[in-house]
Protein backbone atom coordinates (compact mmCIF):
# COMPACT_ATOMS: atom_id res chain seq x y z
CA UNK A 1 1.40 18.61 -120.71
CA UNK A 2 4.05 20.06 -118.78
CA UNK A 3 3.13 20.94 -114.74
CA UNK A 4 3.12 24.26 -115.31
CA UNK A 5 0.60 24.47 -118.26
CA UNK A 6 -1.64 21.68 -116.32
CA UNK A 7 -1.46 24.66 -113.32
CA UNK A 8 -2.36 27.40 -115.55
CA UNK A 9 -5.19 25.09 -117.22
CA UNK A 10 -6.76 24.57 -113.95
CA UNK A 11 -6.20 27.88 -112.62
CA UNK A 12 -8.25 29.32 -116.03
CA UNK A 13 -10.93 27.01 -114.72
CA UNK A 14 -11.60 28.57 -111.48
CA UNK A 15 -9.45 32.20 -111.46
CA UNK A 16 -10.41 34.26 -114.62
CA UNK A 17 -7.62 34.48 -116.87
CA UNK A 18 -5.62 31.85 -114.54
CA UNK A 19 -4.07 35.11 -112.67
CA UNK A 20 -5.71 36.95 -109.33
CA UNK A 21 -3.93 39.78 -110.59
CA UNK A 22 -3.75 41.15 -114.69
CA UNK A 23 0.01 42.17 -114.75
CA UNK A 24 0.77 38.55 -113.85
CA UNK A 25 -0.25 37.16 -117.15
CA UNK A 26 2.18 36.37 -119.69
CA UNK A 27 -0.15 37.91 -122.85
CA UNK A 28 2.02 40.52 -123.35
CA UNK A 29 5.17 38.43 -123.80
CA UNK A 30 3.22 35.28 -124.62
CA UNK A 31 3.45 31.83 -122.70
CA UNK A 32 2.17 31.02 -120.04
CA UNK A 33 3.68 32.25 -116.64
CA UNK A 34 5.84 29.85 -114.46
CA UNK A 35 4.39 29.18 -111.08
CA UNK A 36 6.16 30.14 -108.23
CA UNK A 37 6.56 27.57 -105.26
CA UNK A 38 9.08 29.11 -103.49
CA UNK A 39 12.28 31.88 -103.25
CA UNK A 40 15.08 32.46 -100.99
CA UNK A 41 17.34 35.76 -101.72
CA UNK A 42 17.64 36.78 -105.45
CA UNK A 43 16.29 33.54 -106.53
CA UNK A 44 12.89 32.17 -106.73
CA UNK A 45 11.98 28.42 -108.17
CA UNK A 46 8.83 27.41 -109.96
CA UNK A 47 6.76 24.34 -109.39
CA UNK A 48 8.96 22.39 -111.60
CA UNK A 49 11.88 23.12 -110.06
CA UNK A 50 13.43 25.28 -112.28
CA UNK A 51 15.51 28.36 -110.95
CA UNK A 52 15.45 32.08 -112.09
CA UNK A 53 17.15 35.19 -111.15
CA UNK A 54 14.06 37.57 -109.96
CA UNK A 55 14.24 41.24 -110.66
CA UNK A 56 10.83 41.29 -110.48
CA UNK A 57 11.23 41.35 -106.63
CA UNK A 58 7.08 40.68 -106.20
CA UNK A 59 7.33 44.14 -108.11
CA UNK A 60 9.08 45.81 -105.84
CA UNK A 61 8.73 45.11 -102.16
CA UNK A 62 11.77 42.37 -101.93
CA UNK A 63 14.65 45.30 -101.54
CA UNK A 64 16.11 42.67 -98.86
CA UNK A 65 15.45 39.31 -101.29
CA UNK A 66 13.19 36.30 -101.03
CA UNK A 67 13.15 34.89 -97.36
CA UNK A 68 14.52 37.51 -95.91
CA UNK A 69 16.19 35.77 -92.39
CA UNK A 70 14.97 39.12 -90.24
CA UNK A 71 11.64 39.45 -91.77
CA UNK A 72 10.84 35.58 -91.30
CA UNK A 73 11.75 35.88 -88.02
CA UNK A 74 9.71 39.03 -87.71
CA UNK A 75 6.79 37.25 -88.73
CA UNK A 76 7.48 33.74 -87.03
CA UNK A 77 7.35 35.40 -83.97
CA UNK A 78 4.30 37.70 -84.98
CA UNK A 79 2.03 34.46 -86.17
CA UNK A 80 2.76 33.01 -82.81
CA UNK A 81 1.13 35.51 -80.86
CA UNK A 82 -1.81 36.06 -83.01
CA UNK A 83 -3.17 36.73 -86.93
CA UNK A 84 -5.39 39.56 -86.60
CA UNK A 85 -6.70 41.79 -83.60
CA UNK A 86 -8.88 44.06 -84.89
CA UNK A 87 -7.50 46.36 -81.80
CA UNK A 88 -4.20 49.12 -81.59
CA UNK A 89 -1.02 46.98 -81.15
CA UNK A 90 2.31 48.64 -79.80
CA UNK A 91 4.07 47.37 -83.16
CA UNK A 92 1.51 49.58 -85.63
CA UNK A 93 3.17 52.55 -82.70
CA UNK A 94 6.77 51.41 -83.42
CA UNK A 95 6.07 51.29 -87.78
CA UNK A 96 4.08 54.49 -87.83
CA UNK A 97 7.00 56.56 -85.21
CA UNK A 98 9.84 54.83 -88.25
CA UNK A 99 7.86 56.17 -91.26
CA UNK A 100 7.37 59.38 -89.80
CA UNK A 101 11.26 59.58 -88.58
CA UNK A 102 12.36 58.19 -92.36
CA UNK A 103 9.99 60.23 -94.83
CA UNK A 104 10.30 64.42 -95.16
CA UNK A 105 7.11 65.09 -95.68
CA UNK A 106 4.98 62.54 -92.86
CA UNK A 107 4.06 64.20 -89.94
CA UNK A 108 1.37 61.46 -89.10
CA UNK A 109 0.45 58.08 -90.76
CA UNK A 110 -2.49 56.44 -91.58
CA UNK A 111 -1.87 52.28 -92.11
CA UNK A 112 -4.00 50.34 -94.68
CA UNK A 113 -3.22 46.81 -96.53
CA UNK A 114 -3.09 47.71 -100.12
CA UNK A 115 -1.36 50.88 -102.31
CA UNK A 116 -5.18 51.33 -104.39
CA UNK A 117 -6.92 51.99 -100.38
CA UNK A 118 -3.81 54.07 -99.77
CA UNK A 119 -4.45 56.43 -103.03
CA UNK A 120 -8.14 56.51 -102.96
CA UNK A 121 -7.96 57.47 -99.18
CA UNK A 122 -5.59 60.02 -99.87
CA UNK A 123 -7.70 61.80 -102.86
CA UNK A 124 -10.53 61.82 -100.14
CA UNK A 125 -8.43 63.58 -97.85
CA UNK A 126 -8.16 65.77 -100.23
CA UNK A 127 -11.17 66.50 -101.63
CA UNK A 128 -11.85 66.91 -98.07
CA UNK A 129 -9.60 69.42 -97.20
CA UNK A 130 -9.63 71.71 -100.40
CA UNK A 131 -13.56 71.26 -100.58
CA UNK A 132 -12.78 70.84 -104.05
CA UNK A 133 -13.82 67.74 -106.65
CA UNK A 134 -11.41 67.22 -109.64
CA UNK A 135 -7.70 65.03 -109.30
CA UNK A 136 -5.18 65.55 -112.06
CA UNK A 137 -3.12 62.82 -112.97
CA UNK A 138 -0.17 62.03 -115.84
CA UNK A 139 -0.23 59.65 -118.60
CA UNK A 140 0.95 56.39 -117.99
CA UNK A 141 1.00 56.72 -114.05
CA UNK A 142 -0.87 54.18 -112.21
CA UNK A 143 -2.60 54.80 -108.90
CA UNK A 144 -4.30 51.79 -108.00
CA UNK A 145 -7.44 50.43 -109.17
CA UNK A 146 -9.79 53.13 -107.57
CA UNK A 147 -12.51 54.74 -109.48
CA UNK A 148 -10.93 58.13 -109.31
CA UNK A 149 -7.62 57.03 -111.05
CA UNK A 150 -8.56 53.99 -113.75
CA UNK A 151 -8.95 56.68 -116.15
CA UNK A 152 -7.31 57.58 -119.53
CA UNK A 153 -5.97 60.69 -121.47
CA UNK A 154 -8.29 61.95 -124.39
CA UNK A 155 -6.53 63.71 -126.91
CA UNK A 156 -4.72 67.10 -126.52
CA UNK A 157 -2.45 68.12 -123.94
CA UNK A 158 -5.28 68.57 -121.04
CA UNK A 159 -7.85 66.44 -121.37
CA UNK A 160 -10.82 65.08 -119.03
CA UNK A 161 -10.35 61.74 -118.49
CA UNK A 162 -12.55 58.84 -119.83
CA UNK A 163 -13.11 55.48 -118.07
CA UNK A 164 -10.63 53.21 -119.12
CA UNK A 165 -12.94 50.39 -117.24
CA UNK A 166 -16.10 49.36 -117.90
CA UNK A 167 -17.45 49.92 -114.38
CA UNK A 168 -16.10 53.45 -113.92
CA UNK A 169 -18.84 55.54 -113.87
CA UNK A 170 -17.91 58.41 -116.49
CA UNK A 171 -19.29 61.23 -114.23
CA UNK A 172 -16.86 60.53 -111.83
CA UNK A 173 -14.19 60.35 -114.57
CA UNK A 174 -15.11 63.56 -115.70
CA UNK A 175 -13.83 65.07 -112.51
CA UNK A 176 -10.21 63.70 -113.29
CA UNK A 177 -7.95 65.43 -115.65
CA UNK A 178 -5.00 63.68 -117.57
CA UNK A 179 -1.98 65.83 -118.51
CA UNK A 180 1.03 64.47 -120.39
CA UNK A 181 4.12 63.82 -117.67
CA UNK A 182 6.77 65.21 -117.79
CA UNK A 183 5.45 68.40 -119.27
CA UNK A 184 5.43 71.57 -117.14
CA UNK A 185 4.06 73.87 -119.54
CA UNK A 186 0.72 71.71 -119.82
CA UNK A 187 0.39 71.79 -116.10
CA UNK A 188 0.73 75.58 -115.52
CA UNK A 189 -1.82 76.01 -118.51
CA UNK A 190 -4.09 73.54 -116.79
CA UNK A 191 -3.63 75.04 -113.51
CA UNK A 192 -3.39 78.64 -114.19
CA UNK A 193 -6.70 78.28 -115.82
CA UNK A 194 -8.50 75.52 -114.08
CA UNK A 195 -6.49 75.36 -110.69
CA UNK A 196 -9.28 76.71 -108.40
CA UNK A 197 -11.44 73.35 -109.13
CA UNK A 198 -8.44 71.06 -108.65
CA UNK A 199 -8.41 69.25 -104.91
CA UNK A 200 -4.89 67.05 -105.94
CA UNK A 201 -2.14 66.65 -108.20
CA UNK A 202 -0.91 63.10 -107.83
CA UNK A 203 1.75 62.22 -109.00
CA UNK A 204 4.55 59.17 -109.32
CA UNK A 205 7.67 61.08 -108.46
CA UNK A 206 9.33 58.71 -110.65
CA UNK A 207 7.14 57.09 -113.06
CA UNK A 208 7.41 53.82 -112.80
CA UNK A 209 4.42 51.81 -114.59
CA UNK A 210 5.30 52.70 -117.93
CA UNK A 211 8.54 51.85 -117.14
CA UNK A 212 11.10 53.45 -115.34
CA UNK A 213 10.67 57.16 -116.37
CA UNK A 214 12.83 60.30 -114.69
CA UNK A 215 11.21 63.29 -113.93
CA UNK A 216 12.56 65.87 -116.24
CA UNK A 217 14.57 69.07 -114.11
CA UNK A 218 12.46 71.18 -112.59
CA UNK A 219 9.05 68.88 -113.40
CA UNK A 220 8.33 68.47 -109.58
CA UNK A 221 9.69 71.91 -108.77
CA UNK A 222 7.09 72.94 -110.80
CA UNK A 223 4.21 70.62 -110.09
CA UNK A 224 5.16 72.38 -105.93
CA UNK A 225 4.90 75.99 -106.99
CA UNK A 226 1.84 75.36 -109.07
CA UNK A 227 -0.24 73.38 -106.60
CA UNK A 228 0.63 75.75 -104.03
CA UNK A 229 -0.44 78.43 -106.19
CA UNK A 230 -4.07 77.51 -106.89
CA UNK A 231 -4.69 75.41 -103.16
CA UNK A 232 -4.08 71.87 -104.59
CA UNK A 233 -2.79 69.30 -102.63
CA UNK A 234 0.18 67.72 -104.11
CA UNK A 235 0.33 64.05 -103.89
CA UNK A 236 3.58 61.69 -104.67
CA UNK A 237 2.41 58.45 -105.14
CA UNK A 238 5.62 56.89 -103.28
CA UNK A 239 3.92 53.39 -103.59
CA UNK A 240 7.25 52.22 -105.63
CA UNK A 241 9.33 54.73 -105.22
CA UNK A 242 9.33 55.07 -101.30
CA UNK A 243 12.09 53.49 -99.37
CA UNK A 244 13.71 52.28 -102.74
CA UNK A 245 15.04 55.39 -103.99
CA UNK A 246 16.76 56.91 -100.88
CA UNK A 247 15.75 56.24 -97.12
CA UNK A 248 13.08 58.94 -97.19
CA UNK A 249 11.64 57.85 -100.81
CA UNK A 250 11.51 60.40 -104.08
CA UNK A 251 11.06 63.29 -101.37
CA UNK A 252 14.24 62.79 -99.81
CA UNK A 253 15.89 62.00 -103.40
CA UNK A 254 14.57 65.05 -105.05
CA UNK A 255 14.18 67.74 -102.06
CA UNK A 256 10.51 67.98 -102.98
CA UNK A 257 8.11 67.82 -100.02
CA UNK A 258 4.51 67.04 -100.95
CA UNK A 259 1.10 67.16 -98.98
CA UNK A 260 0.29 64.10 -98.81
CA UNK A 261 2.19 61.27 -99.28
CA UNK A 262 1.39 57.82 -100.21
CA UNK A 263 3.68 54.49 -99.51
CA UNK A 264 3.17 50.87 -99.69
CA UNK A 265 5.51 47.57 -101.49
CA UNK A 266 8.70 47.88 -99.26
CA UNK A 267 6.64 49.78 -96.41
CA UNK A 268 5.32 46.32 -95.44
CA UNK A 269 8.17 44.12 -95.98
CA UNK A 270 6.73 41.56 -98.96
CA UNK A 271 3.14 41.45 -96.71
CA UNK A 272 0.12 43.39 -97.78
CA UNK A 273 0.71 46.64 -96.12
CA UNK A 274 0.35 50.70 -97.44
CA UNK A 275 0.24 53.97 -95.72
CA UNK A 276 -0.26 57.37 -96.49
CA UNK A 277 0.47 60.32 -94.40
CA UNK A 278 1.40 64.07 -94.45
CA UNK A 279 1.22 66.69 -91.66
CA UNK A 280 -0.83 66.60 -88.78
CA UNK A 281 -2.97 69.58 -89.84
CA UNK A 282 -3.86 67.59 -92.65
CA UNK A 283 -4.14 64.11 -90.94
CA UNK A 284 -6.26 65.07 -88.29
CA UNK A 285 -9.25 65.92 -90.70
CA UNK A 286 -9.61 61.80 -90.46
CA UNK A 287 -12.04 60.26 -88.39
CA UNK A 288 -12.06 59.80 -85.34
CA UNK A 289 -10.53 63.08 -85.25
CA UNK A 290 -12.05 64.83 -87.66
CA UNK A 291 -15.07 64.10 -89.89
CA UNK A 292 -13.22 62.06 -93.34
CA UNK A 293 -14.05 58.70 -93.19
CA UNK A 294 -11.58 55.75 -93.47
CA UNK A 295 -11.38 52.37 -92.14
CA UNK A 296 -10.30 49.24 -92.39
CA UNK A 297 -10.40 45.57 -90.82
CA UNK A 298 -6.55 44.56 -90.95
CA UNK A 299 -5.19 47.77 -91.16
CA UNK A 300 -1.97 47.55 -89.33
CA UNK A 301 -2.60 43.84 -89.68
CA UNK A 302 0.27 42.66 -87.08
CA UNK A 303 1.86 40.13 -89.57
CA UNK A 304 2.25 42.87 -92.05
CA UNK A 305 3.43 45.13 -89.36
CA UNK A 306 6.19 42.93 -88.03
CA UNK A 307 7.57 42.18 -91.81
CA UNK A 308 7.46 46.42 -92.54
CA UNK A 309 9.14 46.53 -89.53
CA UNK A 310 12.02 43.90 -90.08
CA UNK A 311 12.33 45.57 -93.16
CA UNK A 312 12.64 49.06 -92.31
CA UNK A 313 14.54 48.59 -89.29
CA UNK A 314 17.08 46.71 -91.67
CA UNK A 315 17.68 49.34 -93.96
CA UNK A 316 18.23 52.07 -91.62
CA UNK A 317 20.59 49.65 -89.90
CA UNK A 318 22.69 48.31 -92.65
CA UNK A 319 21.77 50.75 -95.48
CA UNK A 320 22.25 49.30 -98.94
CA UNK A 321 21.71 52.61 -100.71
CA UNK A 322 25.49 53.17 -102.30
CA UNK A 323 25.36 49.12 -103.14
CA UNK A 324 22.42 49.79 -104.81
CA UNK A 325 23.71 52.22 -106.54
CA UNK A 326 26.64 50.71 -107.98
CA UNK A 327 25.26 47.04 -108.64
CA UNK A 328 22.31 48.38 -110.72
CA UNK A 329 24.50 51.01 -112.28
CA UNK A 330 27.02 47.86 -113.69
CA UNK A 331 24.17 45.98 -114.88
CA UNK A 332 22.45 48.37 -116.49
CA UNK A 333 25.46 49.60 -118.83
CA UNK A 334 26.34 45.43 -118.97
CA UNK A 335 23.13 45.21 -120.53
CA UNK A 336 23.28 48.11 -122.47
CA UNK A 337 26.70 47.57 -124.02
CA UNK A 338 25.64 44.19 -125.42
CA UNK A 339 22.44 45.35 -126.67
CA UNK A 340 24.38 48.13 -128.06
CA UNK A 341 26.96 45.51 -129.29
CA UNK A 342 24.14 43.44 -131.24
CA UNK A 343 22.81 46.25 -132.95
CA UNK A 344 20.16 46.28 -131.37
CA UNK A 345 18.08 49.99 -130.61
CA UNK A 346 16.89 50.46 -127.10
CA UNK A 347 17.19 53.11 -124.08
CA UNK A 348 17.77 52.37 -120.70
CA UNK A 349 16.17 54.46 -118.13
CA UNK A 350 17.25 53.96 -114.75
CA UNK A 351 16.33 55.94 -110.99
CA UNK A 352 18.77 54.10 -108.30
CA UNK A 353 17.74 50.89 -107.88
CA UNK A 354 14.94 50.48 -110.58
CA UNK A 355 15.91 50.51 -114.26
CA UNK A 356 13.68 49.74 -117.97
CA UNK A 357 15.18 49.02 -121.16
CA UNK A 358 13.03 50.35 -123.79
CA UNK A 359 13.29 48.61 -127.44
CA UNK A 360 13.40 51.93 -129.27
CA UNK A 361 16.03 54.19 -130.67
CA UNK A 362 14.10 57.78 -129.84
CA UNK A 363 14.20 58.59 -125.84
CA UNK A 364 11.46 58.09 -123.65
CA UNK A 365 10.61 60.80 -121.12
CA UNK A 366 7.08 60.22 -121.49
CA UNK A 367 3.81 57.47 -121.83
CA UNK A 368 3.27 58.70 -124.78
CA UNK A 369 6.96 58.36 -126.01
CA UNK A 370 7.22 54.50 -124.26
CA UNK A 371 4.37 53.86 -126.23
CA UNK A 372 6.34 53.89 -129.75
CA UNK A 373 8.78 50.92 -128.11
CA UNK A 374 8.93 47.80 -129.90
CA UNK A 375 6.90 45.49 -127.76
CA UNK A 376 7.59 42.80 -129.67
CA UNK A 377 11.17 42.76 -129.28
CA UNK A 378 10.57 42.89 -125.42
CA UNK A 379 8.78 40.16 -125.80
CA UNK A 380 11.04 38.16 -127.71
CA UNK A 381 13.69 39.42 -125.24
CA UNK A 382 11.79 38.20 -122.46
CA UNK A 383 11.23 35.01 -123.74
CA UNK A 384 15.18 34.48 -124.05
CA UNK A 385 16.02 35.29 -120.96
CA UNK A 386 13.04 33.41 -119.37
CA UNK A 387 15.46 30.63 -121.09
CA UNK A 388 18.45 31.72 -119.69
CA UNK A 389 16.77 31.66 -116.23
CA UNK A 390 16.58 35.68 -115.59
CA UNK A 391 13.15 36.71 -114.07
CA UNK A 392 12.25 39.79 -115.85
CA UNK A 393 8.35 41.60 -115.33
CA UNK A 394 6.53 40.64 -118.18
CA UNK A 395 5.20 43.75 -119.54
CA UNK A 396 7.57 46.36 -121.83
CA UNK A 397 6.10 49.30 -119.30
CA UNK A 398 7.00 48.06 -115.92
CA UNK A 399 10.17 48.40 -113.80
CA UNK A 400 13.56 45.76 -112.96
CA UNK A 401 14.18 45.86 -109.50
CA UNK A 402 17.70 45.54 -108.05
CA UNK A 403 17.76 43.80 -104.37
CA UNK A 404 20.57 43.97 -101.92
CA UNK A 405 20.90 40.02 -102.26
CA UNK A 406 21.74 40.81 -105.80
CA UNK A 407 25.47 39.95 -105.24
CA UNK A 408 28.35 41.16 -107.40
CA UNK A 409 28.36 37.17 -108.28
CA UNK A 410 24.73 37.49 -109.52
CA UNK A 411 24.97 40.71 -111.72
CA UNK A 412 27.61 38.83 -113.29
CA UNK A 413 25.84 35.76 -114.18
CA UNK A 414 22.71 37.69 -114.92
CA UNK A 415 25.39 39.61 -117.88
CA UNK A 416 26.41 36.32 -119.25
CA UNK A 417 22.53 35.01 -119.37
CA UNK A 418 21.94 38.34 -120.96
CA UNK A 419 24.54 38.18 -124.28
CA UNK A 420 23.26 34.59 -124.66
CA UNK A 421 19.35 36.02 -124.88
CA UNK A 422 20.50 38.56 -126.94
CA UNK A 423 22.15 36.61 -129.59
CA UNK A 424 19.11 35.21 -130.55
CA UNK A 425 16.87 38.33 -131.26
C-alpha cells in the first residue's frame, strides 16, 4: 500500500469520508486524493514527494502562490505577538479601511472567518432591513453551507426550493426561491409578481461552482433594476470572484454596485478569513449599533488579518491584473487548441483569471446546461493530467485558478503536460 492510500485509509477511520471537507474527495474523478505536505509558489508536493502544478490554488485564495514570502512574513510576525485576542486590534482597522478603499460598493465591513458566516449574516441583514422573509437564488450557485442557501431548484423556471440536505428544515426552504441563471426573463416574472415578499437576490456575479460561468449582457443590469424595483436587496456573492477579477471584485469588473456585498478566499490571504459589507445605512442595523445580531470569537482573528493584509497590500502594490490576463488567456486557447486538435468536444469558459473546460460540444451559460457535460471524460482527463503532474479541482463544475507565480515558464510546461493527457482520452 502506497503512503498515500495508507493516509486516506486512516483518515476514513477517524474523518468521515477521509476528507474534512466534501469537494476534497476524489469520487467524482475516482482515486483517492494525494495528500498535501507542503507548497511553495505554483507548486505544491504530496506526502510522497511527488510535485504538481496547482491551479487549484486552495480554490482560490493563492492569487500570490503557495508560501507567499510577504504573507509568511505577515504572519511570522503576527504569531509572535499573539494567536487570538478576542479584543479590536489596529490591523482588523488597517484590513477593513483597504476593503472599503478597494471594493465600489463597501461603505463599512463586517469581518468573520468563513464565506458560509459571511452569506448567512448577510441574508440576515437583509431580512432585517427589508422586514421581509424569502432569498432568491440561481441554479448551480453555491452560498455556503447555511440553511437558507443548501437548497435546490424544483422543476419550472421559478420554483420554491427543496432541501437538498437532510437537516434543512423544509419550512425554511420554502422561503427560498431558485430561478435558472442567467435568465432575465424568469427573474422579472418572479419579481414582478412575487417581488414584495423577496428580502435578497444573491447572486455569484460570475458563477463559479458549476464552473466558470459568464453572466450573460445585461443579466446583472437586470437583476439591479429589478431588485430596486420591488425593495430587494441585491447581494453578489464576491466570495470567489472578489479581488480575483479586478481590484474591486465583479463590481468593479462589471460597473454593477450591489447592497450588500460578500467577500472571503483572497480577502484573507490563504487563512480563514470573510467579510461582508455595503453602506453604512445598511451596516449600522448590526449590533452593537443597531439591533441584528452577529458575532463571532476570531473574527478578525489577527493571523488571518495580517495574511489578508500582506495580500491585499500586494496587489494594490504590484498589480498582476494585465498578467493575469494574458497568462490565463494563452493557456486557455493552449488547452483548447489541443483538445480541439484531438477531436475532442468541449467549451472553455473563462472570466480573467478563472477558466472551466466543459467536456461538451453545446455551450454552457447555465447549471442546467453544465449539467449535460461529459463527466466522465473530465474525469478521465483529470486522471491524465494528475499523471502528468498538473493539479486540476477534482470536480467537472468547479473553477482553474491562474496565480501570479504562474510564470510564462509554467503555462508552458503545464501545455506540454496537457497534449500528453490528452492523447490518451
Amino acid at each position: 500500500m502506497s503512503r498515500g492510500s495508507n493516509l486516506f485509509a486512516r483518515a476514513a477511520r477517524s474523518i468521515p469520508g477521509g476528507v474534512n471537507s466534501p469537494v476534497r474527495a476524489f469520487r467524482a474523478v475516482g482515486g483517492t486524493p494525494p495528500f498535501i505536505a507542503r507548497g511553495q509558489g505554483p507548486f505544491m508536493y504530496d506526502e510522497r514527494g511527488r510535485k504538481y502544478i496547482d491551479y487549484m490554488c486552495s480554490w482560490g485564495p493563492l492569487i500570490l502562490g503557495h508560501a507567499h514570502p510577504a504573507v509568511v512574513k505577515a504572519i511570522s510576525a503576527a504569531v509572535k505577538r499573539g494567536t487570538t485576542f478576542g479584543a479590536a486590534t489596529r490591523q482588523e482597522v488597517d484590513l477593513a479601511e483597504l476593503i472599503c478603499a478597494s471594493v465600489p460598493g463597501v461603505e463599512q465591513v463586517r469581518l468573520v472567518s468563513s464565506g458560509t458566516e459571511a452569506l448567512m449574516s448577510a441574508a440576515r441583514l437583509a431580512r432585517a432591513v427589508t422586514r421581509r422573509d424569502r432569498i432568491v437564488k440561481f441554479t448551480g450557485g453555491y452560498h455556503g453551507h447555511a440553511d437558507s442557501f443548501l437548497v435546490s431548484a424544483g422543476s419550472g423556471a421559478a420554483t420554491f426550493g427543496h432541501p437538498s440536505s437532510p437537516g434543512v428544515p423544509a419550512p425554511l426552504a420554502r422561503l427560498t426561491t431558485v430561478l435558472p441563471y442567467n435568465d432575465i426573463g424568469a427573474v422579472a416574472r418572479f419579481l414582478t409578481a412575487r417581488g414584495r415578499e423577496v428580502a435578497a437576490v444573491v447572486v455569484e456575479p460570475v458563477a463559479a461552482n458549476a464552473g466558470v460561468i459568464p453572466p450573460r449582457v445585461g443579466f446583472l443590469e437586470a437583476l439591479r433594476r429589478s431588485t430596486r424595483k420591488c425593495g430587494a436587496l441585491l447581494i453578489f456573492d464576491e466570495v470567489v470572484t472578489g479581488f480575483r477579477v479586478a481590484p474591486g471584485g465583479a463590481q468593479e469588473l462589471f460597473g454593477i454596485e450591489p447592497d450588500l456585498t460578500c467577500l472571503g478566499k483572497i480577502v484573507g490571504g490563504g487563512m480563514p478569513l470573510a467579510a461582508f459589507g455595503g453602506p453604512g445605512r445598511i451596516m449600522r442595523r448590526l449590533s452593537p449599533l443597531g439591533p441584528v445580531y452577529q458575532a463571532g470569537t476570531l473574527s478578525g482573528n489577527p493571523l488571518a488579518v495580517a495574511a489578508g493584509l500582506a495580500t491585499l497590500r500586494h496587489l494594490r502594490a504590484h498589480p498582476p491584473y494585465a498578467m493575469l490576463e494574458t497568462r490565463a488567456n494563452r493557456l486557455a486557447r493552449g488547452i483548447s487548441w489541443r483538445l480541439r486538435s484531438a477531436g475532442v468536444p468541449h467549451r472553455l469558459k473563462r472570466v480573467g483569471s478563472m477558466m472551466t473546460v466543459f467536456f461538451t460540444d453545446r455551450d454552457v451559460s447555465s447549471f442546467e446546461e453544465a449539467l449535460r457535460c461529459d463527466t466522465r471524460r473530465f474525469a478521465a482527463f483529470h486522471r491524465a493530467m494528475l499523471r502528468q503532474g498538473v493539479y486540476l479541482p477534482p470536480s467537472q463544475f468547479e473553477s482553474w485558478f491562474v496565480g501570479a507565480s504562474h510564470s510564462d515558464d509554467v503555462i508552458d510546461q503545464t501545455l506540454d503536460r496537457a497534449g500528453r493527457a490528452i492523447k490518451t482520452l
